[in-house]
C-alpha atoms as a PDB file:
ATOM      1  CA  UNK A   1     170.434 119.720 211.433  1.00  0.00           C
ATOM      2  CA  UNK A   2     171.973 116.854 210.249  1.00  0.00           C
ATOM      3  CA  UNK A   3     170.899 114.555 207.309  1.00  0.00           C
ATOM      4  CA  UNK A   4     170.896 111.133 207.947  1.00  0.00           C
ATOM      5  CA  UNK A   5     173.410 108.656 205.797  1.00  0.00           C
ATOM      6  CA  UNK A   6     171.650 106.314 203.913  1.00  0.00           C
ATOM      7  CA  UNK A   7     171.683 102.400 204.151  1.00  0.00           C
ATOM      8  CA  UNK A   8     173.786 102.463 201.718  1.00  0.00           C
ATOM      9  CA  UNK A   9     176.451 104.695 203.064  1.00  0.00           C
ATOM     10  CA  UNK A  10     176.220 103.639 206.525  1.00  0.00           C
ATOM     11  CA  UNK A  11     177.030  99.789 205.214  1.00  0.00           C
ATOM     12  CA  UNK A  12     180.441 101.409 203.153  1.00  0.00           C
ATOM     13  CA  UNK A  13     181.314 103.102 206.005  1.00  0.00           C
ATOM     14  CA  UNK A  14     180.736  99.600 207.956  1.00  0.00           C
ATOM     15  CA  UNK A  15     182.775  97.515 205.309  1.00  0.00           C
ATOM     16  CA  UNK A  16     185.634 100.366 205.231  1.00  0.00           C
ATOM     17  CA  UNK A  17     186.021 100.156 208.981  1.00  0.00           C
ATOM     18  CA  UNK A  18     185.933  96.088 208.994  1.00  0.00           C
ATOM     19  CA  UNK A  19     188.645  96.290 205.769  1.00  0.00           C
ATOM     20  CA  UNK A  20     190.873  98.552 208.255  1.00  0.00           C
ATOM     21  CA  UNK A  21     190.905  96.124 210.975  1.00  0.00           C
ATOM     22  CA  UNK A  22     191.503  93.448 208.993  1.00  0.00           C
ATOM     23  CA  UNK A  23     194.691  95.180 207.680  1.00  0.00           C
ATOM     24  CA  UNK A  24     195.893  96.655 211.225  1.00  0.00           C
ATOM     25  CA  UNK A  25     195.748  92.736 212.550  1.00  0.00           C
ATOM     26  CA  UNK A  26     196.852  91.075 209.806  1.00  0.00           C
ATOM     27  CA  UNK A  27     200.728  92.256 211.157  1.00  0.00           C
ATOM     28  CA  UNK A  28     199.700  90.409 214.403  1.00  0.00           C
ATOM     29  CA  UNK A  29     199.521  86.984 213.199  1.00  0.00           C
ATOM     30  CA  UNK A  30     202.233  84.607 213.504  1.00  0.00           C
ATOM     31  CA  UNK A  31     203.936  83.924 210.222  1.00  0.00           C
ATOM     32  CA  UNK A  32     203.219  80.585 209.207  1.00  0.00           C
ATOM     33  CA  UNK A  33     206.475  78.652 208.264  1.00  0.00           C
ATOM     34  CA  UNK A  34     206.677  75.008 207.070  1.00  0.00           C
ATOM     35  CA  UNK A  35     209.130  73.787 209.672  1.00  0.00           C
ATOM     36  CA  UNK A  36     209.540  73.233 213.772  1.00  0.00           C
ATOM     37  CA  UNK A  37     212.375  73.055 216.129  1.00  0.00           C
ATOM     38  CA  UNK A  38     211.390  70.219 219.153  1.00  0.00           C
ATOM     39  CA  UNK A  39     213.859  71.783 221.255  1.00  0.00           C
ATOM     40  CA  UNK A  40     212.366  75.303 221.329  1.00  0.00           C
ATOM     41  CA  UNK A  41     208.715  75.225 223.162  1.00  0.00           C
ATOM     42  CA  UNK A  42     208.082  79.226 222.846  1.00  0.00           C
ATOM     43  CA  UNK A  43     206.736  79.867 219.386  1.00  0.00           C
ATOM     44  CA  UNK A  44     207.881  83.518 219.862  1.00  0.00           C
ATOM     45  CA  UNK A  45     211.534  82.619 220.478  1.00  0.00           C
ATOM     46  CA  UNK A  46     211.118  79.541 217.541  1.00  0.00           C
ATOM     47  CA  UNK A  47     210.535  82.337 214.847  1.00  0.00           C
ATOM     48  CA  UNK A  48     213.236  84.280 216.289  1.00  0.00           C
ATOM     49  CA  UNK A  49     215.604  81.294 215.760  1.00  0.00           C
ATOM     50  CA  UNK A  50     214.327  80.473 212.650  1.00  0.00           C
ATOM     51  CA  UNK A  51     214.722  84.190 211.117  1.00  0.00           C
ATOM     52  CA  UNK A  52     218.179  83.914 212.408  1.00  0.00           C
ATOM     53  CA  UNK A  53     218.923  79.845 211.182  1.00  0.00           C
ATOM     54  CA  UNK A  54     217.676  81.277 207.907  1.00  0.00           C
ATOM     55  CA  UNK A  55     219.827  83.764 207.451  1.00  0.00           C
ATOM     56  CA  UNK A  56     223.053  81.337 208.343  1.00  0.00           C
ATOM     57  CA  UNK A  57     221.675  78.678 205.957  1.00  0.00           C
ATOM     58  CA  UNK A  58     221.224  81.486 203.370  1.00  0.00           C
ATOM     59  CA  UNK A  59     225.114  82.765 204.086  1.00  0.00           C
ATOM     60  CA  UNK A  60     226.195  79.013 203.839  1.00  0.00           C
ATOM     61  CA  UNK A  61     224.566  78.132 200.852  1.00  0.00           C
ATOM     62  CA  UNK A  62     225.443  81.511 198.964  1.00  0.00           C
ATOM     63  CA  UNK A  63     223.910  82.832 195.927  1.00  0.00           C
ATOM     64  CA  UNK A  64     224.872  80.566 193.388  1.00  0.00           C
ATOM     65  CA  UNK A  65     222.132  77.783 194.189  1.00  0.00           C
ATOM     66  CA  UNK A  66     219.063  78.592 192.990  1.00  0.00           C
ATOM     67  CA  UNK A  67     215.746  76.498 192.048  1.00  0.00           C
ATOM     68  CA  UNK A  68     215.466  72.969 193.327  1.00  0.00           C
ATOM     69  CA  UNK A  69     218.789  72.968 194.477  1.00  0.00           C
ATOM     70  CA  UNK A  70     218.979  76.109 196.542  1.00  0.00           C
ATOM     71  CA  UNK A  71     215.844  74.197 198.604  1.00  0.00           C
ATOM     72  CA  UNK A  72     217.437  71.115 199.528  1.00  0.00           C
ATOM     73  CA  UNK A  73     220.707  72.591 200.082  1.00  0.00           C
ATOM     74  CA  UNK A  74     218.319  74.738 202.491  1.00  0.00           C
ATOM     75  CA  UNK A  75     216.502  72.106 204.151  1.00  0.00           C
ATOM     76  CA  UNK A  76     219.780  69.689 204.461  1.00  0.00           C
ATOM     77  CA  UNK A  77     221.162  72.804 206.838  1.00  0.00           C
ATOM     78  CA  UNK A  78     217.498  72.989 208.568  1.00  0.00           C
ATOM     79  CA  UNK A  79     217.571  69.644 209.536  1.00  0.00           C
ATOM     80  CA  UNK A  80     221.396  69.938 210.800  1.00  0.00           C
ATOM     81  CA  UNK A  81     220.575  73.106 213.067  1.00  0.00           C
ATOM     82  CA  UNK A  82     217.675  70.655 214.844  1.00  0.00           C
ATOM     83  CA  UNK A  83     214.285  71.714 212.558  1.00  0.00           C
ATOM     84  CA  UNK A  84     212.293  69.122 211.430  1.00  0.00           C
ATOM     85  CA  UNK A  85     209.708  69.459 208.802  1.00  0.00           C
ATOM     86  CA  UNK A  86     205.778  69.969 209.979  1.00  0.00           C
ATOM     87  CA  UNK A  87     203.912  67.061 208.903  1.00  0.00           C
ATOM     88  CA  UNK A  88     200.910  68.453 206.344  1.00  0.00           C
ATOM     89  CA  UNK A  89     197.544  67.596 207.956  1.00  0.00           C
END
């Protein structure tokens, strides 16, 4: 025979399992990201582009901006590949 878990146990065990599916969808959400291309209706295939206009800002600009510069150095390229800016609501 079995004891039975307490109230107390039984709401750990309740919280643990809620804490683990937090965690396992947390990886599903999309990653928020401060700009949008108008040309590029699929938000899947936007963050793809974006990942990879990123990287070629990142390899245009190089390593020696940094600070205040390195970001508008990073959002003049954006706004040259076609993203614009989301407006804050």
């Amino acid at each position: 025979m079995r004891p039975t878990p307490s109230p107390v146990h039984l709401c750990l065990i309740r919280l643990c399992l809620a804490g683990l599916l937090a965690l396992s969808l947390g990886g599903c959400l999309p990653k928020s990201k401060a700009w949008i291309h108008p040309g590029e209706p699929n938000p899947r295939k936007e963050d793809r582009l974006f990942e990879e206009d990123t990287q070629f800002c990142e390899g245009k600009i190089g390593p020696q901006a940094e600070g205040p510069a390195r970001d508008a150095a990073m959002a003049d390229c954006l706004k040259r590949l076609g993203w614009k800016p989301k407006e804050k609501d």
